[in-house]
PDB file of N, CA and C in Angstrom:
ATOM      1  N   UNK A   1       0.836  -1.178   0.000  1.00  0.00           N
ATOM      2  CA  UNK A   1       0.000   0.000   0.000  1.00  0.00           C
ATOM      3  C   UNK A   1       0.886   1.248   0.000  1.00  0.00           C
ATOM      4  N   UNK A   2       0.821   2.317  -0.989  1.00  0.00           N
ATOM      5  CA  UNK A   2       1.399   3.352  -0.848  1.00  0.00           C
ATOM      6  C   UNK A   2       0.997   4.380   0.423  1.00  0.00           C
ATOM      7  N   UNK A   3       2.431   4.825   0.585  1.00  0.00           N
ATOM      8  CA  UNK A   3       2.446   5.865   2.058  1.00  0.00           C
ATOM      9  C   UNK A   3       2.244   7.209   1.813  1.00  0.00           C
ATOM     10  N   UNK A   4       0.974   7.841   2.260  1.00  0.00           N
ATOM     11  CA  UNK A   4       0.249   9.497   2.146  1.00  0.00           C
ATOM     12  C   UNK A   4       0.665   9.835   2.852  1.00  0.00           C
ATOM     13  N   UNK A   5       1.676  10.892   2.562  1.00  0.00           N
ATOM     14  CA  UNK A   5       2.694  11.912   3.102  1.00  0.00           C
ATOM     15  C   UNK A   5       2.100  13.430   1.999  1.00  0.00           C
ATOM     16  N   UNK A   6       2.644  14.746   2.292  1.00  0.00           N
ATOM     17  CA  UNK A   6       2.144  15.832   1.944  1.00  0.00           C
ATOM     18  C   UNK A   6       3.221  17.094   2.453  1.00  0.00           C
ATOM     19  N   UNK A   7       3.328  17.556   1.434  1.00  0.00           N
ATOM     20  CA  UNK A   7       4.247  19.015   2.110  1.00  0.00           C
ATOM     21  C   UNK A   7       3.954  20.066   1.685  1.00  0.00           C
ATOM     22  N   UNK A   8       4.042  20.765   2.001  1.00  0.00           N
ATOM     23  CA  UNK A   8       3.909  22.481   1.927  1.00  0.00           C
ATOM     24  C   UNK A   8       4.667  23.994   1.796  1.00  0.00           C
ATOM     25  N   UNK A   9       3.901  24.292   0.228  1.00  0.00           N
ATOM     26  CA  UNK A   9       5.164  25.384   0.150  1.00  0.00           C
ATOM     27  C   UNK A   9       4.096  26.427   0.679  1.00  0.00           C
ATOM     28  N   UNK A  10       5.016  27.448   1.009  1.00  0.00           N
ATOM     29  CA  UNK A  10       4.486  28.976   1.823  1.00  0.00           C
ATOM     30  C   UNK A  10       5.047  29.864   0.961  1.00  0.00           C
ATOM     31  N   UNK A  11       4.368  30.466  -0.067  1.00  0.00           N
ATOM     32  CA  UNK A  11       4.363  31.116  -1.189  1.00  0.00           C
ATOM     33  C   UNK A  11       5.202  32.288  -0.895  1.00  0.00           C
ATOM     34  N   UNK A  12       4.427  33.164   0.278  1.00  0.00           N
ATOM     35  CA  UNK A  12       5.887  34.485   0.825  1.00  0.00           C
ATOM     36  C   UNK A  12       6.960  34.167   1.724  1.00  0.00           C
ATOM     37  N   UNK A  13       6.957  32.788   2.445  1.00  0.00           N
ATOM     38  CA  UNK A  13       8.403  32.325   2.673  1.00  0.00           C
ATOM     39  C   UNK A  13       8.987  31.829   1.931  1.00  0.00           C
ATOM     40  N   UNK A  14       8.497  31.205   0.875  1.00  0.00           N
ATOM     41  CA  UNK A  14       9.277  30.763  -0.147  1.00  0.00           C
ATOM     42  C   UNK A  14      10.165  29.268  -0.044  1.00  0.00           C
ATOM     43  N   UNK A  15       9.502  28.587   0.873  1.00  0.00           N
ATOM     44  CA  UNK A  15      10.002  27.653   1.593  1.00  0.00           C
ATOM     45  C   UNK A  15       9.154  26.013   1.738  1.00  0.00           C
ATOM     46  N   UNK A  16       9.798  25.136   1.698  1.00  0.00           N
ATOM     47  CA  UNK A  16       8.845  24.253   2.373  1.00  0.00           C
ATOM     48  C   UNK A  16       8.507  23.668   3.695  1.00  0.00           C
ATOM     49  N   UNK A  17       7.600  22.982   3.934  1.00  0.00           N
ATOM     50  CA  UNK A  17       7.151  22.793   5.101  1.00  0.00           C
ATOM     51  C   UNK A  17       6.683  21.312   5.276  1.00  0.00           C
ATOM     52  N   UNK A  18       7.050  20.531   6.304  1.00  0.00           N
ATOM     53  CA  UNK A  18       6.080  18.844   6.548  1.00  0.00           C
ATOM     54  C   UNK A  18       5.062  19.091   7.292  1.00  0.00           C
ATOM     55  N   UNK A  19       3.932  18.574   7.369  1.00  0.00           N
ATOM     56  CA  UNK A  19       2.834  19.020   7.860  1.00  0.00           C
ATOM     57  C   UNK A  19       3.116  18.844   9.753  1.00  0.00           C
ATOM     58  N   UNK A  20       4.312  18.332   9.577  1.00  0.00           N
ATOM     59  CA  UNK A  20       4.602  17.636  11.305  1.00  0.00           C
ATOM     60  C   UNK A  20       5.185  18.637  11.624  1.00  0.00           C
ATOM     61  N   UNK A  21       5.248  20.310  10.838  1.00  0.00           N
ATOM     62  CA  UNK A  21       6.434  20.710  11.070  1.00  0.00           C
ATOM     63  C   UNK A  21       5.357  22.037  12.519  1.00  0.00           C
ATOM     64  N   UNK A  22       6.297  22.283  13.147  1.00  0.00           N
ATOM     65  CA  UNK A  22       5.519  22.862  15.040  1.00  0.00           C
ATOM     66  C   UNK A  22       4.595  23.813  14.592  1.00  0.00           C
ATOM     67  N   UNK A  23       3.623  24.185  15.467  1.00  0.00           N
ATOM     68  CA  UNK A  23       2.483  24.899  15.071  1.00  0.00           C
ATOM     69  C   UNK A  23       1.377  24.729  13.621  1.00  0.00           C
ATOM     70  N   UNK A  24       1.995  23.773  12.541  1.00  0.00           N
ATOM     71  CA  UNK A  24       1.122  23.089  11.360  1.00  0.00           C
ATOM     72  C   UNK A  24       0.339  22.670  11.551  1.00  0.00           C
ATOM     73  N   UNK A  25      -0.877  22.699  11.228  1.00  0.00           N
ATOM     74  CA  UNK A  25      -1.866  21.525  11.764  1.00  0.00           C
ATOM     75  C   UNK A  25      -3.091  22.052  10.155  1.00  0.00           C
ATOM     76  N   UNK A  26      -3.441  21.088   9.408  1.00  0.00           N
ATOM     77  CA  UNK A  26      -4.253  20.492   8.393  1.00  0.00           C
ATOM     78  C   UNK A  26      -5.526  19.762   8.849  1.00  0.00           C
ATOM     79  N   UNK A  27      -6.241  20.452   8.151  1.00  0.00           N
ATOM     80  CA  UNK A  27      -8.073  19.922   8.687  1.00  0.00           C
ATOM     81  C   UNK A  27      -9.002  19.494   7.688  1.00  0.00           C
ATOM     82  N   UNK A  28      -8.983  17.966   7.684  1.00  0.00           N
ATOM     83  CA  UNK A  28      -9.491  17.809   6.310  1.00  0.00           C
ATOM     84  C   UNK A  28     -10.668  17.942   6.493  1.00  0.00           C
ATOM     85  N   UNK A  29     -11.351  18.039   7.004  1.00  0.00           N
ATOM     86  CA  UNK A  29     -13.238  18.238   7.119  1.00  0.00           C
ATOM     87  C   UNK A  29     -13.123  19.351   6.381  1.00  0.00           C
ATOM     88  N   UNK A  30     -12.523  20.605   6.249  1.00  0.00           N
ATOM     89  CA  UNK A  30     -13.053  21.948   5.827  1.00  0.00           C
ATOM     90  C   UNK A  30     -11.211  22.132   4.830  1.00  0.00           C
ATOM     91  N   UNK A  31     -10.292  21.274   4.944  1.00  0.00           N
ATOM     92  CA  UNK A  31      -9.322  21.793   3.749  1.00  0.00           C
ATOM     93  C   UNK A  31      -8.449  22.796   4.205  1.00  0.00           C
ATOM     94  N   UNK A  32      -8.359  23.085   5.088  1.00  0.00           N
ATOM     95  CA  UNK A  32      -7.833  24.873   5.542  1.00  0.00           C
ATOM     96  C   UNK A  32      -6.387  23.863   6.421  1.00  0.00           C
ATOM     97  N   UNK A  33      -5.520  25.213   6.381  1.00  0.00           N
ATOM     98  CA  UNK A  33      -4.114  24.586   7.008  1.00  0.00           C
ATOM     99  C   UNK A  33      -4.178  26.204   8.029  1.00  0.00           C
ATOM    100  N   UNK A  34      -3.668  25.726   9.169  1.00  0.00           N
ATOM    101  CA  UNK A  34      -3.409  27.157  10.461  1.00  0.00           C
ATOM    102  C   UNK A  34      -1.848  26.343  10.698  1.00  0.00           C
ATOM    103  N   UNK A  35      -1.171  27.621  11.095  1.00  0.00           N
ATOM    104  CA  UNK A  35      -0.213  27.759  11.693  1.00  0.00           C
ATOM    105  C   UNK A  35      -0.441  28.814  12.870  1.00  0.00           C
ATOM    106  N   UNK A  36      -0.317  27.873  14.046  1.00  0.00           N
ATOM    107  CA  UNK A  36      -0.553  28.543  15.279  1.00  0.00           C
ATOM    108  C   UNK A  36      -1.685  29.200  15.603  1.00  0.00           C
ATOM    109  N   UNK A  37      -2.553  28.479  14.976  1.00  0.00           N
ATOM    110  CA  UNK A  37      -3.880  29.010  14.926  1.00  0.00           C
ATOM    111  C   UNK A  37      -4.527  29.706  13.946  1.00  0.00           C
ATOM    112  N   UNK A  38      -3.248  30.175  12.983  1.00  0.00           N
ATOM    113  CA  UNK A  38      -3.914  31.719  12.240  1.00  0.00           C
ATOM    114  C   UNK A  38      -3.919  30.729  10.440  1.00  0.00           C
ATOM    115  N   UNK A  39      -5.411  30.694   9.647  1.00  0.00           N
ATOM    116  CA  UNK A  39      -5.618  30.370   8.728  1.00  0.00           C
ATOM    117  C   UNK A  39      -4.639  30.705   7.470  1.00  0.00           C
ATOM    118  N   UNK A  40      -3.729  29.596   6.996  1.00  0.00           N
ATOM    119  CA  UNK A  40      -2.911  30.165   6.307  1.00  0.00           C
ATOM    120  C   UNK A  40      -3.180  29.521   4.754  1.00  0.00           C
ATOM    121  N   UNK A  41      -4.870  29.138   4.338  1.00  0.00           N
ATOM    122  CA  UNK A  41      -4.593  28.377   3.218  1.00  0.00           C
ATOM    123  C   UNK A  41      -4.520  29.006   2.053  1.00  0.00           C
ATOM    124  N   UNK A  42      -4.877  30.314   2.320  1.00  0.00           N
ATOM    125  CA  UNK A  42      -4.269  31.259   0.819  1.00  0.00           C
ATOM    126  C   UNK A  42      -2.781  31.108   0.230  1.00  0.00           C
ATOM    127  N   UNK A  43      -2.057  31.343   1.486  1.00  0.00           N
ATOM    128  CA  UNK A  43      -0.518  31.236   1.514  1.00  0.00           C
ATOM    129  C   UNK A  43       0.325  30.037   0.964  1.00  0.00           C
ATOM    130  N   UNK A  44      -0.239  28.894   1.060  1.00  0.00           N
ATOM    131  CA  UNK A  44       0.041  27.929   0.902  1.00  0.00           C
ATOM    132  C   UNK A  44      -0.342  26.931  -0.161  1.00  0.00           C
ATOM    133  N   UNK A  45       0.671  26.192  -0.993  1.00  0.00           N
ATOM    134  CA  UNK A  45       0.500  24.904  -1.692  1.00  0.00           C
ATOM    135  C   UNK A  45       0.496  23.361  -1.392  1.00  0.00           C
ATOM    136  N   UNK A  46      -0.441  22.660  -1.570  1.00  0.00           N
ATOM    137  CA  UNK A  46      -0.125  20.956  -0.730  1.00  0.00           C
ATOM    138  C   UNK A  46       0.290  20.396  -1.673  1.00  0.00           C
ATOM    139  N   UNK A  47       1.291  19.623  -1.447  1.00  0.00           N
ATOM    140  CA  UNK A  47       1.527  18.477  -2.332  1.00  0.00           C
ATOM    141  C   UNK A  47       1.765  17.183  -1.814  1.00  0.00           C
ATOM    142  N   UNK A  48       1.336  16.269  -2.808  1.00  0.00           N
ATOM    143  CA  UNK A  48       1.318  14.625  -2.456  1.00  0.00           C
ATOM    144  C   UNK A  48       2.375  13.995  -2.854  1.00  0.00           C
ATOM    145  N   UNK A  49       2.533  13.475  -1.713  1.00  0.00           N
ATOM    146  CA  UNK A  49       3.802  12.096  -2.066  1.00  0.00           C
ATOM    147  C   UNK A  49       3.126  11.413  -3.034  1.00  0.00           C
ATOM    148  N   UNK A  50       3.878  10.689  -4.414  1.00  0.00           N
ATOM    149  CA  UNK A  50       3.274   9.929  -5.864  1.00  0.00           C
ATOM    150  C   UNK A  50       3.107   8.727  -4.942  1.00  0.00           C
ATOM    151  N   UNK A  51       3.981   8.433  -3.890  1.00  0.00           N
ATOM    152  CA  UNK A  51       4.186   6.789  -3.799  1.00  0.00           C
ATOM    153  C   UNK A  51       5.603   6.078  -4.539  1.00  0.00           C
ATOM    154  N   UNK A  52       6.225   7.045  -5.190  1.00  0.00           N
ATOM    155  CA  UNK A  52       7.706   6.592  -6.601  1.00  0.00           C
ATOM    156  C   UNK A  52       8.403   7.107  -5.833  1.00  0.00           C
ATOM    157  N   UNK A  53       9.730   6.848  -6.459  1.00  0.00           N
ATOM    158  CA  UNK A  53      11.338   7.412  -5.729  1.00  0.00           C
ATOM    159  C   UNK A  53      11.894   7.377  -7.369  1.00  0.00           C
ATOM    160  N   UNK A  54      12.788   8.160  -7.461  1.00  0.00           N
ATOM    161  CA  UNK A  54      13.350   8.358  -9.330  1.00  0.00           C
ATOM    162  C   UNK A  54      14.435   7.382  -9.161  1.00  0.00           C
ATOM    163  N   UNK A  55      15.293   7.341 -10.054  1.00  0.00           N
ATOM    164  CA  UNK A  55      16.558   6.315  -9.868  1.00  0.00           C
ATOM    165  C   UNK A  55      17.378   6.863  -9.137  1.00  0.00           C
ATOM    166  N   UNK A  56      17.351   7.722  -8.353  1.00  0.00           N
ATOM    167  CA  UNK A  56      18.391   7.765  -7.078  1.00  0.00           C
ATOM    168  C   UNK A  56      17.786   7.858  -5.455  1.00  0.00           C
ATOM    169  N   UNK A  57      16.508   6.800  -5.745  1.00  0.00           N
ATOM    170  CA  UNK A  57      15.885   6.605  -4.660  1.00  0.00           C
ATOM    171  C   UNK A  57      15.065   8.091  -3.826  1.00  0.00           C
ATOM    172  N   UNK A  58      15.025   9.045  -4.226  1.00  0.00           N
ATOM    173  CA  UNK A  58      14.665  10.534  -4.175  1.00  0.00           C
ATOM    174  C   UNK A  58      13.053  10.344  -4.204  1.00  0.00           C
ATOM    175  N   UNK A  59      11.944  10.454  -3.047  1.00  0.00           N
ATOM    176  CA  UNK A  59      10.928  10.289  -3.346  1.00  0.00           C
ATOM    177  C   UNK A  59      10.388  11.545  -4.192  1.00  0.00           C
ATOM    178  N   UNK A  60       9.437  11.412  -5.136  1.00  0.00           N
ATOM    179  CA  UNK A  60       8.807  12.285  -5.772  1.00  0.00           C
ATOM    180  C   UNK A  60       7.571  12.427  -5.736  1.00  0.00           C
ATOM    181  N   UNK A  61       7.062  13.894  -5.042  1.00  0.00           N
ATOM    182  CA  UNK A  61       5.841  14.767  -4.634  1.00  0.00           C
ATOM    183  C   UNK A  61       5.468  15.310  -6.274  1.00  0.00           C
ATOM    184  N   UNK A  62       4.276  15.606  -5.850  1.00  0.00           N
ATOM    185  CA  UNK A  62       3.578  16.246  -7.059  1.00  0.00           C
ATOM    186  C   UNK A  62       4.125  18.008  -6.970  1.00  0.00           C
ATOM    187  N   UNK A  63       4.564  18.636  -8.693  1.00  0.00           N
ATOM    188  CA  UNK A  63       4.939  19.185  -8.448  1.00  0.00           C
ATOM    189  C   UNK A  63       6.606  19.341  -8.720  1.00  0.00           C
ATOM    190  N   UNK A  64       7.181  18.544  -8.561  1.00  0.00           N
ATOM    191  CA  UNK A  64       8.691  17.889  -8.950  1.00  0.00           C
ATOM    192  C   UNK A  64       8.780  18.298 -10.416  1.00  0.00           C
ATOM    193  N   UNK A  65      10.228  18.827 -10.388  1.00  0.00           N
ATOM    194  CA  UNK A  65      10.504  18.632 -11.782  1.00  0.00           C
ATOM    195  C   UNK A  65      11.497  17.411 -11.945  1.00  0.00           C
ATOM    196  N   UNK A  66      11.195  16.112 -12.674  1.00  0.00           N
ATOM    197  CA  UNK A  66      11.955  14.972 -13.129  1.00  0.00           C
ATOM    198  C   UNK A  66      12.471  15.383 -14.312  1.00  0.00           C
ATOM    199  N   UNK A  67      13.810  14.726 -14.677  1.00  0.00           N
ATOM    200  CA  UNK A  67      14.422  14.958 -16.090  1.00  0.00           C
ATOM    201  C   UNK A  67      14.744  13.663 -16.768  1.00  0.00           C
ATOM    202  N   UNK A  68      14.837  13.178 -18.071  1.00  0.00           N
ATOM    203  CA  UNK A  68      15.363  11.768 -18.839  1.00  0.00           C
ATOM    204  C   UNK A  68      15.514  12.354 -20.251  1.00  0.00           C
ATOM    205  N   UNK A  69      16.582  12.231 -19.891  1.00  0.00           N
ATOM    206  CA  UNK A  69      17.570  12.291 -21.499  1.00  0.00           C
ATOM    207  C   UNK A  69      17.774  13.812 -21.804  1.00  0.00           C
ATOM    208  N   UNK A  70      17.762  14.381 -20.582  1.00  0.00           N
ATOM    209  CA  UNK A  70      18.005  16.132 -20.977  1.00  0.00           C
ATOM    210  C   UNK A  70      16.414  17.228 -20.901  1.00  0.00           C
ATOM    211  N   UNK A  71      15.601  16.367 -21.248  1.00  0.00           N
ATOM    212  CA  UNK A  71      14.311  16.663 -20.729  1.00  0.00           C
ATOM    213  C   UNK A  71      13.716  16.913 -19.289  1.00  0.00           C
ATOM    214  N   UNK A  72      13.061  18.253 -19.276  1.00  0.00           N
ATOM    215  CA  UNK A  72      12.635  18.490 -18.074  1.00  0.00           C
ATOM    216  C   UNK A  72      10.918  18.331 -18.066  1.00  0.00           C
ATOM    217  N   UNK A  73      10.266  17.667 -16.696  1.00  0.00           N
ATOM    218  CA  UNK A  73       8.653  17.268 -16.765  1.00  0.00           C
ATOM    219  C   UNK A  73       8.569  18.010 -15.766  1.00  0.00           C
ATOM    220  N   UNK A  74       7.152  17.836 -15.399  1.00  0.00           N
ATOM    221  CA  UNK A  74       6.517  18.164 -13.946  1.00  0.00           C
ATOM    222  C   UNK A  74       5.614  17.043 -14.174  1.00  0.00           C
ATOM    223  N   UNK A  75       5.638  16.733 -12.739  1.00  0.00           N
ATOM    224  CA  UNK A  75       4.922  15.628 -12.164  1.00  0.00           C
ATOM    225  C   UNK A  75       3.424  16.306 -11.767  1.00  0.00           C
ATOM    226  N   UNK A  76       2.282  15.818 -12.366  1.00  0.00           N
ATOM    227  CA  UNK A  76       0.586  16.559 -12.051  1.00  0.00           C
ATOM    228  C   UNK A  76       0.042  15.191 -12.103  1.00  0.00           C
ATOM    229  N   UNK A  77      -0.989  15.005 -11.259  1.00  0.00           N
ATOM    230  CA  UNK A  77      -2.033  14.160 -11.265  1.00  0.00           C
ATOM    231  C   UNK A  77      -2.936  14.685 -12.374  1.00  0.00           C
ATOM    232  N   UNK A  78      -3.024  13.179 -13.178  1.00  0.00           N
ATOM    233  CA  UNK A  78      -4.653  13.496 -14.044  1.00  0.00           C
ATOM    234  C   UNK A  78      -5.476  12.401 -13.737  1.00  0.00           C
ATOM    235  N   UNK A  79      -6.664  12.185 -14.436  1.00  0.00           N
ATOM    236  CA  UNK A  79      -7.910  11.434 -13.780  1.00  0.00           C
ATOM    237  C   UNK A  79      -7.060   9.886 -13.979  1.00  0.00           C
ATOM    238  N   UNK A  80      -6.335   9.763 -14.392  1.00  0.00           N
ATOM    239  CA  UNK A  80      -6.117   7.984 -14.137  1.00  0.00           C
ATOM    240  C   UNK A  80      -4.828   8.139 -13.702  1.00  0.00           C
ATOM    241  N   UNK A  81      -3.927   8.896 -12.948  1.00  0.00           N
ATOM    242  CA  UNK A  81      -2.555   8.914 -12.556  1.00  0.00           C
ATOM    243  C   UNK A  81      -1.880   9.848 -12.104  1.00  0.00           C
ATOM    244  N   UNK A  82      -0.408   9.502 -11.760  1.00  0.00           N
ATOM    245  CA  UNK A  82       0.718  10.190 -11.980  1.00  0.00           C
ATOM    246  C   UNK A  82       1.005  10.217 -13.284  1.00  0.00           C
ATOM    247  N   UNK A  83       1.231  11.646 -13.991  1.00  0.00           N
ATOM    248  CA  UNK A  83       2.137  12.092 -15.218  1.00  0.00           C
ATOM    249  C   UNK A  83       3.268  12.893 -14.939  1.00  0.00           C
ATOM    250  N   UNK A  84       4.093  12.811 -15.750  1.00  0.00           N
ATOM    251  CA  UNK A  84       5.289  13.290 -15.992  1.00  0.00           C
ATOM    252  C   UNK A  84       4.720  14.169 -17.556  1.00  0.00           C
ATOM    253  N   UNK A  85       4.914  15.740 -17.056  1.00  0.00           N
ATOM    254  CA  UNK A  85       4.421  16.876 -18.201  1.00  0.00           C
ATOM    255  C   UNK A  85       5.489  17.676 -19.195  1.00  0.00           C
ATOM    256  N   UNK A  86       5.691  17.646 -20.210  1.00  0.00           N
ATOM    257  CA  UNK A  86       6.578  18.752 -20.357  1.00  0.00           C
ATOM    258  C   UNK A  86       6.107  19.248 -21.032  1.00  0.00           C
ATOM    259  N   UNK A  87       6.162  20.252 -22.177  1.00  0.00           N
ATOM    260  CA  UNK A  87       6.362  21.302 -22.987  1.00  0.00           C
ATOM    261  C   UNK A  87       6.286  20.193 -24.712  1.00  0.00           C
ATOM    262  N   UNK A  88       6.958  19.568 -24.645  1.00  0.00           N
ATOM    263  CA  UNK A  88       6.705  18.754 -26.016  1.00  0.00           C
ATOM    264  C   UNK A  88       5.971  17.304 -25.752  1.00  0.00           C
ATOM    265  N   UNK A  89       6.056  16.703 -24.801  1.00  0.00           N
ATOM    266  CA  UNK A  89       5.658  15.816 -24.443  1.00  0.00           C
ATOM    267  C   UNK A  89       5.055  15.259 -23.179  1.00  0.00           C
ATOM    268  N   UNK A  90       4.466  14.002 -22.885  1.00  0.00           N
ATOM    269  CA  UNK A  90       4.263  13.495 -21.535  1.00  0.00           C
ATOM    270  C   UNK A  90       4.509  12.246 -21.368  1.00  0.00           C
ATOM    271  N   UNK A  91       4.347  11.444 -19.913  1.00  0.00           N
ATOM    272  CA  UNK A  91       4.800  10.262 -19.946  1.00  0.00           C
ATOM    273  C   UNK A  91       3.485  10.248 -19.127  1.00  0.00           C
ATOM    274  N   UNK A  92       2.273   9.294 -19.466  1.00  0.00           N
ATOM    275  CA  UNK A  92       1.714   8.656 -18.414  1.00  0.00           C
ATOM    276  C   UNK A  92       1.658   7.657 -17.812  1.00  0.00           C
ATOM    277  N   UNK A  93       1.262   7.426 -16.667  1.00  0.00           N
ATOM    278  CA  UNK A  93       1.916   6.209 -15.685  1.00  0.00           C
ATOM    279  C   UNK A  93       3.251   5.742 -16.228  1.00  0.00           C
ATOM    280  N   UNK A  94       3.806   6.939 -16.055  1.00  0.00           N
ATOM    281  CA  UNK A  94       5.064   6.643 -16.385  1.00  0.00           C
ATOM    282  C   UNK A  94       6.274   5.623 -15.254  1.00  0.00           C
ATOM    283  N   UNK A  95       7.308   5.406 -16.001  1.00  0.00           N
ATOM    284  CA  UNK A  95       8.341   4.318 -14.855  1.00  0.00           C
ATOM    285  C   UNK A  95       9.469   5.611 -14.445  1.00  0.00           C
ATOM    286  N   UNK A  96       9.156   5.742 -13.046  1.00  0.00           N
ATOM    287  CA  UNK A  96      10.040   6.593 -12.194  1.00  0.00           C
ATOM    288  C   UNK A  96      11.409   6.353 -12.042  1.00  0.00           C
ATOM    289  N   UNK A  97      11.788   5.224 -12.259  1.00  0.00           N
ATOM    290  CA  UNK A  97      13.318   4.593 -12.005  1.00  0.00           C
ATOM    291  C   UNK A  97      13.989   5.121 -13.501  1.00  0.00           C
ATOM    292  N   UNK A  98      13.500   5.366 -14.241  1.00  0.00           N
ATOM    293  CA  UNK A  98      13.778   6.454 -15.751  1.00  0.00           C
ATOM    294  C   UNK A  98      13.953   7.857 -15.715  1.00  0.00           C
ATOM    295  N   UNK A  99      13.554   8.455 -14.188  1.00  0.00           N
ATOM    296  CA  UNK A  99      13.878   9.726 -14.251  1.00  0.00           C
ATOM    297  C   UNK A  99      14.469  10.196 -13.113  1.00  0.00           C
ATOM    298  N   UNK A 100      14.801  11.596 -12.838  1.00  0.00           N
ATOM    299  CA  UNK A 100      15.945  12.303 -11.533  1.00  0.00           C
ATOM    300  C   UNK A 100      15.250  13.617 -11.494  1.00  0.00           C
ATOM    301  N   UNK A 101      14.615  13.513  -9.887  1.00  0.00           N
ATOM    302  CA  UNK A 101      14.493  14.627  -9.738  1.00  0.00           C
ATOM    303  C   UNK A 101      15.323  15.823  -9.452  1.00  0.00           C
ATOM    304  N   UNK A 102      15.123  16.813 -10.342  1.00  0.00           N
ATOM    305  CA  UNK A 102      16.143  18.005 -10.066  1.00  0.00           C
ATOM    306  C   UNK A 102      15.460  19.275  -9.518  1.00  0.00           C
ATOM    307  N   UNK A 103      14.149  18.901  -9.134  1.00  0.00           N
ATOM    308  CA  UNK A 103      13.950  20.237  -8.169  1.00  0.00           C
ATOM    309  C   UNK A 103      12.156  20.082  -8.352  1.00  0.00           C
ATOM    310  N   UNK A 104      11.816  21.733  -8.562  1.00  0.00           N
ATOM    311  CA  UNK A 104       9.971  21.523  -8.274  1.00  0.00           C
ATOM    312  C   UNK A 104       9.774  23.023  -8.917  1.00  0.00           C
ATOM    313  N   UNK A 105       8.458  23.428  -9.056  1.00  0.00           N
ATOM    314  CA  UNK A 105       8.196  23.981 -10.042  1.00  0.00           C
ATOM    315  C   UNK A 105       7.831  25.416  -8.822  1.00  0.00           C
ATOM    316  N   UNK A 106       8.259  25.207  -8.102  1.00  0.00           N
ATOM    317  CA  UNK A 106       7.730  26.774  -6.979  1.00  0.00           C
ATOM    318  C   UNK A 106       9.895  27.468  -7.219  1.00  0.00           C
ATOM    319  N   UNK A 107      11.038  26.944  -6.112  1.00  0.00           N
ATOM    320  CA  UNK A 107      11.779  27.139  -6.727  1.00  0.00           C
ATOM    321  C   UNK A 107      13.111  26.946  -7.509  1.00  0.00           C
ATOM    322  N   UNK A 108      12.611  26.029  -8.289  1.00  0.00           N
ATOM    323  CA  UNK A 108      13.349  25.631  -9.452  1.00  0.00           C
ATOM    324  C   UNK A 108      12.348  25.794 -10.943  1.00  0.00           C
ATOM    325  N   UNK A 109      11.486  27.154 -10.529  1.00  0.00           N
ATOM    326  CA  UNK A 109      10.940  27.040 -11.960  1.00  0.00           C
ATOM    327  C   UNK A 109      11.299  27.506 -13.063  1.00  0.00           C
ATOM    328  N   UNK A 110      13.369  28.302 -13.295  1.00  0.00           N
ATOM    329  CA  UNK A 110      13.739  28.399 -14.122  1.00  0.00           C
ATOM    330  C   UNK A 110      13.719  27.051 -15.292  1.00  0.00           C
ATOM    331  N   UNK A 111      13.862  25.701 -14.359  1.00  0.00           N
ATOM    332  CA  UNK A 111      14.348  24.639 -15.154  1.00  0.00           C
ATOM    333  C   UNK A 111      12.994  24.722 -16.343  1.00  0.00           C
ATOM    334  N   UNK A 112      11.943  24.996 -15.962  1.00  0.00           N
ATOM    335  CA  UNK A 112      10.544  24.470 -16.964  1.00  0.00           C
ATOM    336  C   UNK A 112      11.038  26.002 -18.102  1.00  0.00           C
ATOM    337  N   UNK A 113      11.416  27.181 -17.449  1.00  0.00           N
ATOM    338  CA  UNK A 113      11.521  28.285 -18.785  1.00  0.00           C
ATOM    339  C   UNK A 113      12.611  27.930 -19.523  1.00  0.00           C
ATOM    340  N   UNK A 114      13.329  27.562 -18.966  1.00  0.00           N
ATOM    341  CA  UNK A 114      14.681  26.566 -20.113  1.00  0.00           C
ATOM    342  C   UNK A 114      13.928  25.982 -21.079  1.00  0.00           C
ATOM    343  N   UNK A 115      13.482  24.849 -20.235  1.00  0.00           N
ATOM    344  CA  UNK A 115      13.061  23.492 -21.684  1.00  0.00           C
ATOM    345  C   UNK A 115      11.812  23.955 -22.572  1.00  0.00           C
ATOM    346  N   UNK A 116      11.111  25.397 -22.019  1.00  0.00           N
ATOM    347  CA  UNK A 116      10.133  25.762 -23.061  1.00  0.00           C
ATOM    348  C   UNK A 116      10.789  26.173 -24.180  1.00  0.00           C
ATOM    349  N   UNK A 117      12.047  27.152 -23.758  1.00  0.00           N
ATOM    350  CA  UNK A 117      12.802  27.722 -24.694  1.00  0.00           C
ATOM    351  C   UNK A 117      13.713  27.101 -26.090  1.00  0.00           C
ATOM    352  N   UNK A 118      13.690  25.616 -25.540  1.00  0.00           N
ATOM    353  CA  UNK A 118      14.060  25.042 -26.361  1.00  0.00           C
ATOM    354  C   UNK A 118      13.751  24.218 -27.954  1.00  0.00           C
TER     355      UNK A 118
END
């Protein structure tokens, strides 16, 4: 059974976050994330662990940018999966042990204006 894990970027810290991380706390009845009480779900992005690790054992969250053969993706859920997205192409239900994550699309999103450019 795959393991539901989730992290969090904070758009004006610019940073990420584990939901375990002090004062975090996530409420799925209503969706909203507080830190220390104070409603922060404007501020914030969730992302899901896929359940994959790339070929250097590196688990990969949604959101990730993976690369194979010089190619850069982003990892998005669509209605039947994990995909791997790029700019010319996609991989669906794609095989993760084929790719390396080199970062995520909050900040490493020069890598995606590269490979558009190309």
């Amino acid at each position: 059974m795959r393991e539901i894990k989730f992290r969090y970027w904070h758009k004006e810290d610019k940073r990420f976050f584990s939901p375990w991380s002090r004062g975090w706390r996530f409420e799925g009845e209503n969706g909203q994330m507080y830190v220390n009480g104070m409603n922060v779900t404007d501020r914030c992005e969730i992302m899901q662990y896929t359940g994959l690790k790339d070929s250097n054992g590196v688990e990969i969250y949604e959101g990730d940018i993976v690369q194979k053969d010089g190619v850069n993706f982003v990892i998005e859920w669509a209605h039947t999966g994990w995909h791997a997205t790029g700019t010319k192409s996609a991989w669906s239900n794609f095989q993760p042990d084929i790719f390396v994550v080199v970062g995520n699309k909050y900040n490493y999103d020069h890598l995606l204006i590269k490979e558009e450019s190309q």
